[in-house]
C-alpha atoms as a PDB file:
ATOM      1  CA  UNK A   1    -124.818  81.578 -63.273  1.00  0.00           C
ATOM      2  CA  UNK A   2    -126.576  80.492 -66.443  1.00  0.00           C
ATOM      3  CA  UNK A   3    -126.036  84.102 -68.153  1.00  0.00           C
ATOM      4  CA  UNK A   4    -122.367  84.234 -67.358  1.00  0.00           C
ATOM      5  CA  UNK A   5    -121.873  80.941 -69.403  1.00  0.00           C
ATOM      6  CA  UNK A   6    -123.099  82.961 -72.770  1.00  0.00           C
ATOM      7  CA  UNK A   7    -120.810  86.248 -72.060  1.00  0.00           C
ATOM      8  CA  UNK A   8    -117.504  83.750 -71.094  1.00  0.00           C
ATOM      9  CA  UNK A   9    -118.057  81.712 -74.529  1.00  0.00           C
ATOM     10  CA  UNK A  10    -118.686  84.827 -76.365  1.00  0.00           C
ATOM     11  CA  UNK A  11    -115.034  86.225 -74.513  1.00  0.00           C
ATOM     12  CA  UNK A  12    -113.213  83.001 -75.422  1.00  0.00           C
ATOM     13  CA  UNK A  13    -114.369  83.389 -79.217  1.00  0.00           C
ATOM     14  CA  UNK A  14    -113.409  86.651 -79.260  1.00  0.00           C
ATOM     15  CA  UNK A  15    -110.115  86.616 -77.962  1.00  0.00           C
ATOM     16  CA  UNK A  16    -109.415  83.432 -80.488  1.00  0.00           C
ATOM     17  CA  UNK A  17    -109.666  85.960 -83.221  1.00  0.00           C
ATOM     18  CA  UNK A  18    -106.748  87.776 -82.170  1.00  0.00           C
ATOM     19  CA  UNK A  19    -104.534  89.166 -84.922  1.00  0.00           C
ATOM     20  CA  UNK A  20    -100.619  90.185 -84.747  1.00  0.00           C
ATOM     21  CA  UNK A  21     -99.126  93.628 -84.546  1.00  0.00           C
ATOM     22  CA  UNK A  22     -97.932  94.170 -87.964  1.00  0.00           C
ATOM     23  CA  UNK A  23     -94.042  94.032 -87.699  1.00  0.00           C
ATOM     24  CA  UNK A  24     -91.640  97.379 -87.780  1.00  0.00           C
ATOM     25  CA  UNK A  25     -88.972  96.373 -89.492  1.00  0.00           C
ATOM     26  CA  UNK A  26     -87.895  94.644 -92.533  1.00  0.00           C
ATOM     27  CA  UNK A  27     -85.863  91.853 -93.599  1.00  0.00           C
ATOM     28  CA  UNK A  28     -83.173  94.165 -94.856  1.00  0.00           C
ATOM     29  CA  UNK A  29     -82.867  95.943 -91.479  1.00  0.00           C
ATOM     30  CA  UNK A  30     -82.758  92.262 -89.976  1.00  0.00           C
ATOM     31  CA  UNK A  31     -79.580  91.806 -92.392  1.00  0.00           C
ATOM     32  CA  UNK A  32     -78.112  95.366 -91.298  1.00  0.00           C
ATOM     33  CA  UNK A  33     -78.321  94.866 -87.782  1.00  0.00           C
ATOM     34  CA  UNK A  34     -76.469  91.282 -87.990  1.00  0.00           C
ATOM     35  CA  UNK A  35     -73.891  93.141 -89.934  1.00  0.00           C
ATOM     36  CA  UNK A  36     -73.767  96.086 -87.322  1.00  0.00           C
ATOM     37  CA  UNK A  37     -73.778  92.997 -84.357  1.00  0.00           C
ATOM     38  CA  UNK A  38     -70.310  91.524 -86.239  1.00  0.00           C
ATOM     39  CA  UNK A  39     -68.623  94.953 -87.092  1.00  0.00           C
ATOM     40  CA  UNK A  40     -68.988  96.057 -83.396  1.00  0.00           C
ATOM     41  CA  UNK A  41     -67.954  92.629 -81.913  1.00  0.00           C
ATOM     42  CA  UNK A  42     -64.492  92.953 -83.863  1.00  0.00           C
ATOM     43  CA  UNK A  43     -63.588  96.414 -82.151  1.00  0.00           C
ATOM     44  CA  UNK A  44     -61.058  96.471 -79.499  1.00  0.00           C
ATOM     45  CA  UNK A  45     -61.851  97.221 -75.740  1.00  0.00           C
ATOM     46  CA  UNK A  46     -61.838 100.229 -74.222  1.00  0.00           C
ATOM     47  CA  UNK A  47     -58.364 100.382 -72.231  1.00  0.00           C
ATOM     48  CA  UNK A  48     -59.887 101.543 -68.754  1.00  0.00           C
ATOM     49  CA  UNK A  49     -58.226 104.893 -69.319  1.00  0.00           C
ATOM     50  CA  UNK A  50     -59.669 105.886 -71.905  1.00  0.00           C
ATOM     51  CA  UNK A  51     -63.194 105.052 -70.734  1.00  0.00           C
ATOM     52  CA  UNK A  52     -66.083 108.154 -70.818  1.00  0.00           C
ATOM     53  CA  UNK A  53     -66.033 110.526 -67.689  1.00  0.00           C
ATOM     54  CA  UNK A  54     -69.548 111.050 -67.524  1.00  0.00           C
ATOM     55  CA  UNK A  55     -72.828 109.760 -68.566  1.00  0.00           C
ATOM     56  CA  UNK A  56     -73.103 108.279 -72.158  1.00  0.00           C
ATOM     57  CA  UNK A  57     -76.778 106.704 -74.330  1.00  0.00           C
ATOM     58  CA  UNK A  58     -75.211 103.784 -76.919  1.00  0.00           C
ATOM     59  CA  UNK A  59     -78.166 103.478 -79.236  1.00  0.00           C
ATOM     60  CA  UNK A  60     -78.746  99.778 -81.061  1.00  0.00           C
ATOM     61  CA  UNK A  61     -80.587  96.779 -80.749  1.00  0.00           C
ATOM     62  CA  UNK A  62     -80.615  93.440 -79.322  1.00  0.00           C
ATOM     63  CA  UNK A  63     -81.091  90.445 -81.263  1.00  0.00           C
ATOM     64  CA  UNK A  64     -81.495  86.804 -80.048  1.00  0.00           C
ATOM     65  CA  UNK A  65     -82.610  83.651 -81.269  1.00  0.00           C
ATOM     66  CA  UNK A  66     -85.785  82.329 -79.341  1.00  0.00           C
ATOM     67  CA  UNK A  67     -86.596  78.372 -78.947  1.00  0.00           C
ATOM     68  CA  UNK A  68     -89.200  76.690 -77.143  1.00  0.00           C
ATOM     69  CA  UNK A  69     -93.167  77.912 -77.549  1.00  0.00           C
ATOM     70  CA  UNK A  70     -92.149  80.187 -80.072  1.00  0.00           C
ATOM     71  CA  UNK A  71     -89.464  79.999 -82.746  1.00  0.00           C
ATOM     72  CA  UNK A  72     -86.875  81.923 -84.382  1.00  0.00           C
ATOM     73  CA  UNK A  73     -85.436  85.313 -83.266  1.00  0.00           C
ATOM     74  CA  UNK A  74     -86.229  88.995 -82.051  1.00  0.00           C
ATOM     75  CA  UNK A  75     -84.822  91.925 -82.710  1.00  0.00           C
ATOM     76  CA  UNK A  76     -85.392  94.933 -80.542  1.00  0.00           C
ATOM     77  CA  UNK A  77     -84.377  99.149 -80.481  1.00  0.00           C
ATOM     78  CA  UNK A  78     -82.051  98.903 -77.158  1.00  0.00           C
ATOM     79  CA  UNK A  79     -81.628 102.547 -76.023  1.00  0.00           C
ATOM     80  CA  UNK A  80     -78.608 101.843 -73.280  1.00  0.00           C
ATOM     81  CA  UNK A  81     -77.555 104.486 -70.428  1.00  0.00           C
ATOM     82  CA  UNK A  82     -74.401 103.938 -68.983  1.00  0.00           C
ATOM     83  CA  UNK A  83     -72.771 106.682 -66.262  1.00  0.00           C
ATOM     84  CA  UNK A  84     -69.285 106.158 -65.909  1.00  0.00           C
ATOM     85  CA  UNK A  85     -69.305 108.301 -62.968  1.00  0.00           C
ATOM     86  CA  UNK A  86     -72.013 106.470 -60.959  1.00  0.00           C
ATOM     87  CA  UNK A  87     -71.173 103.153 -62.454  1.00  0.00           C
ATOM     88  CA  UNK A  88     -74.595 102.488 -63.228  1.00  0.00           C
ATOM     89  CA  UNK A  89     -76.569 100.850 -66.350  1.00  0.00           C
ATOM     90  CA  UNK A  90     -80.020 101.678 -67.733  1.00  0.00           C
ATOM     91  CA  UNK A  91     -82.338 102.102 -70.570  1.00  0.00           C
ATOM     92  CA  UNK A  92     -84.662 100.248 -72.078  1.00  0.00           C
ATOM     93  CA  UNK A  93     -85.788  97.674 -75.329  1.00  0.00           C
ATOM     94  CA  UNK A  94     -88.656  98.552 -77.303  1.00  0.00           C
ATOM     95  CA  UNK A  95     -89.705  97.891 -80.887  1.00  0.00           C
ATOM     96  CA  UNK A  96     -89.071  94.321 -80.302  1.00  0.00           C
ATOM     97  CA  UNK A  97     -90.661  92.486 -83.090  1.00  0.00           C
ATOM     98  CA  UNK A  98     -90.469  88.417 -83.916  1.00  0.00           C
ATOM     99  CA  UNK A  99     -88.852  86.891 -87.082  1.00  0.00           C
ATOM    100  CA  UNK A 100     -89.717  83.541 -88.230  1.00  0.00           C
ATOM    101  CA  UNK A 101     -87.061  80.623 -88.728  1.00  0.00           C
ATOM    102  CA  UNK A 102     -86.945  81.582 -92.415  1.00  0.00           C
ATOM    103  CA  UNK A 103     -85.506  85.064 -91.233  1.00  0.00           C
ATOM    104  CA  UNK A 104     -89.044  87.230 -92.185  1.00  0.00           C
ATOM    105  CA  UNK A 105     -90.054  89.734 -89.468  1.00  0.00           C
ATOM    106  CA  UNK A 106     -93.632  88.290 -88.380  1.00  0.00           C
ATOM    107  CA  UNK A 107     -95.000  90.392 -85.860  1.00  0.00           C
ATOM    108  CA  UNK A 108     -94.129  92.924 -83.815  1.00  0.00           C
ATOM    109  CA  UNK A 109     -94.799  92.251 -79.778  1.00  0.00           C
ATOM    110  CA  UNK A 110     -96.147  93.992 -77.323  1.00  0.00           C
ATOM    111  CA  UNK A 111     -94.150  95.351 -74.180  1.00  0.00           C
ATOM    112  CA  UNK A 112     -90.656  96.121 -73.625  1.00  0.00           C
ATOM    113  CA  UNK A 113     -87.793  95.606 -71.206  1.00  0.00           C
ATOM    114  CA  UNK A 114     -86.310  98.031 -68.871  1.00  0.00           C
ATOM    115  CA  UNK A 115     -82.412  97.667 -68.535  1.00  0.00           C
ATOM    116  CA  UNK A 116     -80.937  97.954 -65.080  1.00  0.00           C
ATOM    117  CA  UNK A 117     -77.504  97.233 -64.164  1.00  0.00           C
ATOM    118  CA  UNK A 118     -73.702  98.373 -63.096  1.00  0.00           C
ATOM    119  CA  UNK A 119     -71.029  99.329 -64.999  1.00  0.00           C
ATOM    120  CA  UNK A 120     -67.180  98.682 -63.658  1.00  0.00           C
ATOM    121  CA  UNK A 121     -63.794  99.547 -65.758  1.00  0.00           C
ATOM    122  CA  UNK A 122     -65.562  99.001 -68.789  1.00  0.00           C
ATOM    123  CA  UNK A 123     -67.150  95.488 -68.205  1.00  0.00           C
ATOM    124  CA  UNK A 124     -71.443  96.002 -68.316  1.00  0.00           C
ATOM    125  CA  UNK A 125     -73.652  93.431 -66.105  1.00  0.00           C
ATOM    126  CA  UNK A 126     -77.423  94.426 -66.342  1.00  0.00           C
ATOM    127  CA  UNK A 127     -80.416  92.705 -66.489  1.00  0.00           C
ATOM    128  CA  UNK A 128     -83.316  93.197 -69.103  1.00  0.00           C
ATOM    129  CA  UNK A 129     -86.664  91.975 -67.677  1.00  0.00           C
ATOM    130  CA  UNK A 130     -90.098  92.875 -68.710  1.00  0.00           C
ATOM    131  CA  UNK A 131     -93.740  91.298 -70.256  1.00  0.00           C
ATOM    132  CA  UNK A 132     -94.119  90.615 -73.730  1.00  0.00           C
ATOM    133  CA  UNK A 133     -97.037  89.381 -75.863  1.00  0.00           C
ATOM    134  CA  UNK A 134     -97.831  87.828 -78.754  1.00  0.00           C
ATOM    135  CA  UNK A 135    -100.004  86.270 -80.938  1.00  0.00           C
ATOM    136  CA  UNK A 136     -99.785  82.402 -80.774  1.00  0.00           C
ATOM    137  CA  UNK A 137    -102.661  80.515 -82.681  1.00  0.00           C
ATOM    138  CA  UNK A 138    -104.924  83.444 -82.952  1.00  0.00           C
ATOM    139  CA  UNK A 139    -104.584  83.190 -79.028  1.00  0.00           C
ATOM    140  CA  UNK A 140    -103.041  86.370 -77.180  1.00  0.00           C
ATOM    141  CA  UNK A 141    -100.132  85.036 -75.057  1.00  0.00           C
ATOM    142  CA  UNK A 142     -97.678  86.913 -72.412  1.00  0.00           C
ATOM    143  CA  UNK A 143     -94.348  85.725 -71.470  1.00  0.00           C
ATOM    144  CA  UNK A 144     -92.335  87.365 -68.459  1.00  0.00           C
ATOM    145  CA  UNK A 145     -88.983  87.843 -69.996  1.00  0.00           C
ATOM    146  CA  UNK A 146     -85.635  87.987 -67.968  1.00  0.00           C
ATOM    147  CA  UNK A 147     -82.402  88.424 -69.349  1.00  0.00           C
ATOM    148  CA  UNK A 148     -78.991  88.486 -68.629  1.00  0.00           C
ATOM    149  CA  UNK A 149     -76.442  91.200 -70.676  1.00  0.00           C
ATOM    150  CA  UNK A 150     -72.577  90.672 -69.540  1.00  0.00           C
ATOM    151  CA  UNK A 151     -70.809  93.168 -72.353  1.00  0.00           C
ATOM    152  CA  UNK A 152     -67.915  95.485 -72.744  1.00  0.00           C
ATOM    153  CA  UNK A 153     -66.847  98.954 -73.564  1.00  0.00           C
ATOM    154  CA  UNK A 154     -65.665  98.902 -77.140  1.00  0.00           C
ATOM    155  CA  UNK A 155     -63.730 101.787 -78.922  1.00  0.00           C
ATOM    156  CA  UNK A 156     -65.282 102.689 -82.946  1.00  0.00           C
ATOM    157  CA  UNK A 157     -64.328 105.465 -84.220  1.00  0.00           C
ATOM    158  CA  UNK A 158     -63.711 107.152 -80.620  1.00  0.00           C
ATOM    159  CA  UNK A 159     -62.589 105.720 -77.365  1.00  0.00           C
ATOM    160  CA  UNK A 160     -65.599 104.356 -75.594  1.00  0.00           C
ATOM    161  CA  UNK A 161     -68.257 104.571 -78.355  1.00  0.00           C
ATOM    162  CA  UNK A 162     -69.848 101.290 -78.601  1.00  0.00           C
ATOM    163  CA  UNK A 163     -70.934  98.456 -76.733  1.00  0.00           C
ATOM    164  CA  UNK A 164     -71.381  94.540 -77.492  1.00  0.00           C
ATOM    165  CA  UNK A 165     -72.180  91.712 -75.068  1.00  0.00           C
ATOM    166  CA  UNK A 166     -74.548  88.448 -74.553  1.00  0.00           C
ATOM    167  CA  UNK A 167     -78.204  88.539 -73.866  1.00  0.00           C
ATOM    168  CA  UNK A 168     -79.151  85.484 -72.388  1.00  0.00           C
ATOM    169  CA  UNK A 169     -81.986  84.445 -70.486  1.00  0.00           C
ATOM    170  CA  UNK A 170     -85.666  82.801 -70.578  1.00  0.00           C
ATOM    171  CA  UNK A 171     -88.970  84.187 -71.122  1.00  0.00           C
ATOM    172  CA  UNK A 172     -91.840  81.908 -68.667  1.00  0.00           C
ATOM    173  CA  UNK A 173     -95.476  82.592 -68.573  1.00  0.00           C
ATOM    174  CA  UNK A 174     -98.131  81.560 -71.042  1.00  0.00           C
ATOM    175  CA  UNK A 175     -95.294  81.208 -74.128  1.00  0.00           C
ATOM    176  CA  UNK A 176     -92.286  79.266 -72.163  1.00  0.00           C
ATOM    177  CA  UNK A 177     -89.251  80.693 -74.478  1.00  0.00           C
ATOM    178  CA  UNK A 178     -85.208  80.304 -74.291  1.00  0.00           C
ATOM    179  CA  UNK A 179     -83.455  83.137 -75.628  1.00  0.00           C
ATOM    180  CA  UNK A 180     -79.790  83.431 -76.820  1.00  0.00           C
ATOM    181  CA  UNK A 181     -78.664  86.322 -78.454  1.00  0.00           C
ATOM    182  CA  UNK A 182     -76.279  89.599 -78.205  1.00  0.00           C
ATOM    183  CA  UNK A 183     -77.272  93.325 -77.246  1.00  0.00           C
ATOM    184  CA  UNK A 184     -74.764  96.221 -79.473  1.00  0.00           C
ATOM    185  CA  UNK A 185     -74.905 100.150 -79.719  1.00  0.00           C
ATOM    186  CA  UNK A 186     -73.081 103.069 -80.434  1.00  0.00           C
ATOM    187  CA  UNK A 187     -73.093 106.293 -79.321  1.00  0.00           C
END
């Protein structure tokens, strides 16, 4: 037992030294994606006519303010898959990197969330869950994220090519976070 005391102590320094991913974006694409967010949330709704036939991929992010262990906001690449036939939602966030309260991208984390959902005359209700990590006091830390995107069909420049809606939800684990933010795309 004596021996594994040296090996833990040498673990526990080691994984104090842990440094952040460098983060992916920039605070000018920070300031283009809040512009995208507003732009898309003043189109109309898709009339349920005019909605897609078939399957469609709205490309975008999702961007939420965070509270609790960690502070600020993240801003993630949301690929979205919605099949009008099949009524069904999918896709995935990835890229998702953390900006501090001053609006600087910090770090980028580790993990993504996998979208997974139903779509019904143009009204989205998915869920994004999945495990992120960051770096927290030179400390690795996960969180187990769950979120809650209620959205709509919105026409841009065609009928059906966009999408905007809430992203709510909590991320629990060894970072306890709130998160309150909106998901957008177009297609």
């Amino acid at each position: 037992m004596k021996r594994a005391l040296p090996s833990l102590t040498l673990l526990a320094a080691v994984a104090a030294c842990a440094s952040p991913n460098p983060p992916s974006i920039s605070a000018a694409d920070v300031n283009r994606a809040y512009a995208e967010a507003r732009y898309i949330s003043g189109l109309p709704f898709t009339a349920t006519a005019d909605l897609p036939t078939g399957s469609t991929t709205y490309r975008g992010q999702l961007g939420a303010d965070v509270s609790g262990d960690l502070s600020g906001s993240i801003l993630g690449d949301m690929r979205m898959d919605v099949d009008f036939a099949r009524n069904d939602v999918g896709g995935s966030v990835t890229n998702i990197n953390l900006i501090d309260p001053n609006g600087r991208p910090n770090q980028r984390l580790d993990g993504s969330l996998g979208i997974d959902g139903v779509e019904s005359s143009g009204r989205i209700d998915a869920f994004a869950a999945g495990k992120l990590t960051a770096v927290d006091e030179g400390f690795l830390r996960d969180t187990d994220v769950l979120l809650t995107l209620d959205g709509d069909v919105f026409d841009d420049r065609g009928r059906g090519d966009a999408v905007f809606g809430s992203a709510i939800g909590t991320g629990t684990g060894d970072l306890d976070i709130g998160i309150n933010g909106v998901f957008f795309g177009t297609r």
